[in-house]
PDB file of N, CA and C in Angstrom:
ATOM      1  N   UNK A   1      -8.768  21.368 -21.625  1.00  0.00           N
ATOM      2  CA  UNK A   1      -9.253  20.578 -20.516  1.00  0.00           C
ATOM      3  C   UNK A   1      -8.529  19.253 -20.422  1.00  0.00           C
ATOM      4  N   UNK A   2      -9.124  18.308 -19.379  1.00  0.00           N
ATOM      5  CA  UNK A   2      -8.398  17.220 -19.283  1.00  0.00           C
ATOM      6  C   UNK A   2      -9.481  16.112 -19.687  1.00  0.00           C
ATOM      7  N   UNK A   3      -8.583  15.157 -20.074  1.00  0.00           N
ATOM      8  CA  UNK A   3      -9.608  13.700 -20.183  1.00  0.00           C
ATOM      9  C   UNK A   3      -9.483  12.787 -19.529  1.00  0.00           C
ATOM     10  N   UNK A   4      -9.857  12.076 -18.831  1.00  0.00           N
ATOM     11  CA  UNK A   4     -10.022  11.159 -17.996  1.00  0.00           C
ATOM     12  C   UNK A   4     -10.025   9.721 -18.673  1.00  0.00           C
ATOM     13  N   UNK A   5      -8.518   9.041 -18.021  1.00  0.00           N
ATOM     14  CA  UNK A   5      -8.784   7.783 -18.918  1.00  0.00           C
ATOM     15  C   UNK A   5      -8.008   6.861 -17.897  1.00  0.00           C
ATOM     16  N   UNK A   6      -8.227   5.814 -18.239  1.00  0.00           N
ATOM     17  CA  UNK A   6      -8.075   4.487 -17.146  1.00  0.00           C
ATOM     18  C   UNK A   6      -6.245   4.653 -16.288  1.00  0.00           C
ATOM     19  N   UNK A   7      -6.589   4.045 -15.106  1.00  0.00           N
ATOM     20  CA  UNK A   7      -5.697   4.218 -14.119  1.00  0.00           C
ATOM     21  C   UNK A   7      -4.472   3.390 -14.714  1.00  0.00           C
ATOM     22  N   UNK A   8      -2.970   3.680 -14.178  1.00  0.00           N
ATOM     23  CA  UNK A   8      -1.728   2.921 -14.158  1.00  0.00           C
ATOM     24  C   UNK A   8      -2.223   1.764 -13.804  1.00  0.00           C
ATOM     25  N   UNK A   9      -2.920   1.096 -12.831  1.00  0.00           N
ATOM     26  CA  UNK A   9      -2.467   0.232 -11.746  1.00  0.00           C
ATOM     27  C   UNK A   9      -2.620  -1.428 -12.291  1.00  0.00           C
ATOM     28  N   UNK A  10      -3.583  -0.995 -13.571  1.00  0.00           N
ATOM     29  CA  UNK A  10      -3.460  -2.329 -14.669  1.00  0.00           C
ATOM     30  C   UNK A  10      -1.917  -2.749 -14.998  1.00  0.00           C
ATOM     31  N   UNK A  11      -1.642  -1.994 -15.572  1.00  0.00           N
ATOM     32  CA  UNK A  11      -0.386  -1.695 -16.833  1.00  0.00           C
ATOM     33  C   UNK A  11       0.495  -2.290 -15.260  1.00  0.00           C
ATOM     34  N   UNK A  12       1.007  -1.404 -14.532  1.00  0.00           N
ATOM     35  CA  UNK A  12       1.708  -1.484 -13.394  1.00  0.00           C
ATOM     36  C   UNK A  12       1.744  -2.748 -12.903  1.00  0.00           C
ATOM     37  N   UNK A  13       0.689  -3.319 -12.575  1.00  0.00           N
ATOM     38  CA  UNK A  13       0.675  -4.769 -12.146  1.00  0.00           C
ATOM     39  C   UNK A  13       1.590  -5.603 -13.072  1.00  0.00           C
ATOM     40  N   UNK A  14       0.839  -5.443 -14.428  1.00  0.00           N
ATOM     41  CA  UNK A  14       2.167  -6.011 -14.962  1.00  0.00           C
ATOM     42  C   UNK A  14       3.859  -6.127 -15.348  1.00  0.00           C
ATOM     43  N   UNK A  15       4.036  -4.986 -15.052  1.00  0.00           N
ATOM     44  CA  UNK A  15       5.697  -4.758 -14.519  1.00  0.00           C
ATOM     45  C   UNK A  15       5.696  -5.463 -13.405  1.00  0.00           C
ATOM     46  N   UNK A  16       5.106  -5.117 -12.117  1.00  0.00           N
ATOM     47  CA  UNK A  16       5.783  -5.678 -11.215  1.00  0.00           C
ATOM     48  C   UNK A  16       5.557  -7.480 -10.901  1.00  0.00           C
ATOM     49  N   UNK A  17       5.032  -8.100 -12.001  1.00  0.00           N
ATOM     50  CA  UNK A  17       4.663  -9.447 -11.871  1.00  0.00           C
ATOM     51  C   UNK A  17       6.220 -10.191 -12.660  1.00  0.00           C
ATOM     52  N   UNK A  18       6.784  -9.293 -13.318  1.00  0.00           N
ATOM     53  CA  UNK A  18       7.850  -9.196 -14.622  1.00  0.00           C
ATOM     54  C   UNK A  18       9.211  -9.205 -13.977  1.00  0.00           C
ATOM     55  N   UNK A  19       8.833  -8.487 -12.598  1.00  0.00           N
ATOM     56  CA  UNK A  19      10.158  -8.625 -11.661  1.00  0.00           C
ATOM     57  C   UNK A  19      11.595  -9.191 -11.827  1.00  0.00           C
ATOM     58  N   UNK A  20      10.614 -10.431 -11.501  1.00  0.00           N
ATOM     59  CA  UNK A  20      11.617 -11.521 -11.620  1.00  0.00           C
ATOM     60  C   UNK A  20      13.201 -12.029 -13.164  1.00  0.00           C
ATOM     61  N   UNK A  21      12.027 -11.482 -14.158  1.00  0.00           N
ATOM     62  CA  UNK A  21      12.932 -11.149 -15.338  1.00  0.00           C
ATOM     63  C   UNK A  21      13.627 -10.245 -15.840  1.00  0.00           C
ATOM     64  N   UNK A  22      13.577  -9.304 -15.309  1.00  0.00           N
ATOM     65  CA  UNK A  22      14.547  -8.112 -15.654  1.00  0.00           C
ATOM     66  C   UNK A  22      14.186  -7.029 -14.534  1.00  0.00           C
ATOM     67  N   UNK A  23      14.903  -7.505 -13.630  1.00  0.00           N
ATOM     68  CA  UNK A  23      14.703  -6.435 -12.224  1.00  0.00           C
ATOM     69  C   UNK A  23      15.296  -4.895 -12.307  1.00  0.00           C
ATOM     70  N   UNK A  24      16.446  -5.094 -13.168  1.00  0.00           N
ATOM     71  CA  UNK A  24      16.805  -3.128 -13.821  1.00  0.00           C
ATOM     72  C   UNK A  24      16.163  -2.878 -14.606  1.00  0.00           C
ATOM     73  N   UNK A  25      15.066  -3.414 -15.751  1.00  0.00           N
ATOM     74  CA  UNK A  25      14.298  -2.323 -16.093  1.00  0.00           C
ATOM     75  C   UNK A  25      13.151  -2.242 -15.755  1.00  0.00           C
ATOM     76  N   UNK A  26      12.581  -3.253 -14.969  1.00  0.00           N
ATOM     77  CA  UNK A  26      11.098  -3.346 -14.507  1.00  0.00           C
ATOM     78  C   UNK A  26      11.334  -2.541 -13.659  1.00  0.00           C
ATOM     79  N   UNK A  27      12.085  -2.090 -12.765  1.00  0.00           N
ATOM     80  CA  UNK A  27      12.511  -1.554 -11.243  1.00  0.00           C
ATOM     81  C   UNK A  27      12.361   0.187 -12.114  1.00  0.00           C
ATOM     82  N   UNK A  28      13.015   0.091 -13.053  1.00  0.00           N
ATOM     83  CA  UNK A  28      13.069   1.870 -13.810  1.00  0.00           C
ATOM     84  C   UNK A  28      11.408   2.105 -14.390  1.00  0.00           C
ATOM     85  N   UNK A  29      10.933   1.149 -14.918  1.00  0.00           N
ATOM     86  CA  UNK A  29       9.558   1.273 -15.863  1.00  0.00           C
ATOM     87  C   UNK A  29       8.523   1.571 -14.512  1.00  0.00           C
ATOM     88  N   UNK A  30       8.884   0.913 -13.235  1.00  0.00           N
ATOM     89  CA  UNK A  30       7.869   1.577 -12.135  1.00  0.00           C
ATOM     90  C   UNK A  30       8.242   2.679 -11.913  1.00  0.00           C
ATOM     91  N   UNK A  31       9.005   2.897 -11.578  1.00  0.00           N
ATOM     92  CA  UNK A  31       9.953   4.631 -11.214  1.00  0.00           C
ATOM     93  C   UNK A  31       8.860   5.201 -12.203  1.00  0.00           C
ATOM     94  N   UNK A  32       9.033   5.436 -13.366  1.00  0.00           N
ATOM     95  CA  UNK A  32       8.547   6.002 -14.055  1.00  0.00           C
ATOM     96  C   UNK A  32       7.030   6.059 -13.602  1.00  0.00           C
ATOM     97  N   UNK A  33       5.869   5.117 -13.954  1.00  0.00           N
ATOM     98  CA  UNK A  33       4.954   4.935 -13.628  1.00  0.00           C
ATOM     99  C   UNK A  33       4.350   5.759 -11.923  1.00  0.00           C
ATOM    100  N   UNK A  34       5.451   5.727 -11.378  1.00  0.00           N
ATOM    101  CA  UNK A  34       5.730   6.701 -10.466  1.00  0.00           C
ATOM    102  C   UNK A  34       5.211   8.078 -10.707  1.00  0.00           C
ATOM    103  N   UNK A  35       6.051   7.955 -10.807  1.00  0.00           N
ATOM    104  CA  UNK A  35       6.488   9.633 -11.678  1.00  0.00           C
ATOM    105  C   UNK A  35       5.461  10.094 -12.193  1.00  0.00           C
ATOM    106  N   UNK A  36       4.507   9.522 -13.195  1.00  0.00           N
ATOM    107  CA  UNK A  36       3.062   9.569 -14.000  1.00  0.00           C
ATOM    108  C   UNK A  36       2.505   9.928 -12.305  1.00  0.00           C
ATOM    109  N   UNK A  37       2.245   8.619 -11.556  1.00  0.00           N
ATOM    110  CA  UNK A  37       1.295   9.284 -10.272  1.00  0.00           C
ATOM    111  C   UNK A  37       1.263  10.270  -9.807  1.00  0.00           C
ATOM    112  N   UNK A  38       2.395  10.671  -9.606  1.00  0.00           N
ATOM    113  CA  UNK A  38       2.864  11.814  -8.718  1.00  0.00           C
ATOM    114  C   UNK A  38       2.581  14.077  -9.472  1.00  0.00           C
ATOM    115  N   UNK A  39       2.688  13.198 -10.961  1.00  0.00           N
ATOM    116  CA  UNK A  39       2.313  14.774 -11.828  1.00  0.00           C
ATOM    117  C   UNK A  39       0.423  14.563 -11.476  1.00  0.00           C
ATOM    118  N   UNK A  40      -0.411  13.726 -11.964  1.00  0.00           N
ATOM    119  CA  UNK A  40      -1.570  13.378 -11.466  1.00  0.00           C
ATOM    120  C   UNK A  40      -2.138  13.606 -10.383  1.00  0.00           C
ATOM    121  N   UNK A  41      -0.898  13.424  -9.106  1.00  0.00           N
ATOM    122  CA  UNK A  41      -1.421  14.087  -7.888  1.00  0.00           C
ATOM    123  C   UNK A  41      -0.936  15.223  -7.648  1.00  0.00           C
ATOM    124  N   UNK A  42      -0.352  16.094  -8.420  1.00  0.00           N
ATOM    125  CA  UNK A  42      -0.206  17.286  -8.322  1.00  0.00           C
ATOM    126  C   UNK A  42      -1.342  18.104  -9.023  1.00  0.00           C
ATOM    127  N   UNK A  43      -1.914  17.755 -10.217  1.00  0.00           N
ATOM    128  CA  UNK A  43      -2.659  18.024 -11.020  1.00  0.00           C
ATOM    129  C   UNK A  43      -4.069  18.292 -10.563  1.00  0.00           C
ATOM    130  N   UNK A  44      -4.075  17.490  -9.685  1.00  0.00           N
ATOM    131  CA  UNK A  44      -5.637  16.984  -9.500  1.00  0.00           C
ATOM    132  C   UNK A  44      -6.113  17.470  -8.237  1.00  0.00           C
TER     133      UNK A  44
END
């Protein structure tokens, strides 16, 4: 089965507040975080 546990959009916020300091990997670490949404909305 699956477990249910707290949303990206915490974690996420904080990448994209981070922007400003490293825009190639904050820019890849959302991609990713992405990516997490997108299997989730396939899943679900």
């Amino acid at each position: 089965g699956l477990t249910l546990v707290g949303c990206w959009a915490h974690g996420r916020r904080k990448y994209v507040d981070a922007l400003e300091e490293n825009r190639t990997l904050v820019t890849q670490a959302i991609h990713y975080i992405g990516r997490l949404y997108k299997v989730e909305s396939d899943a679900g």
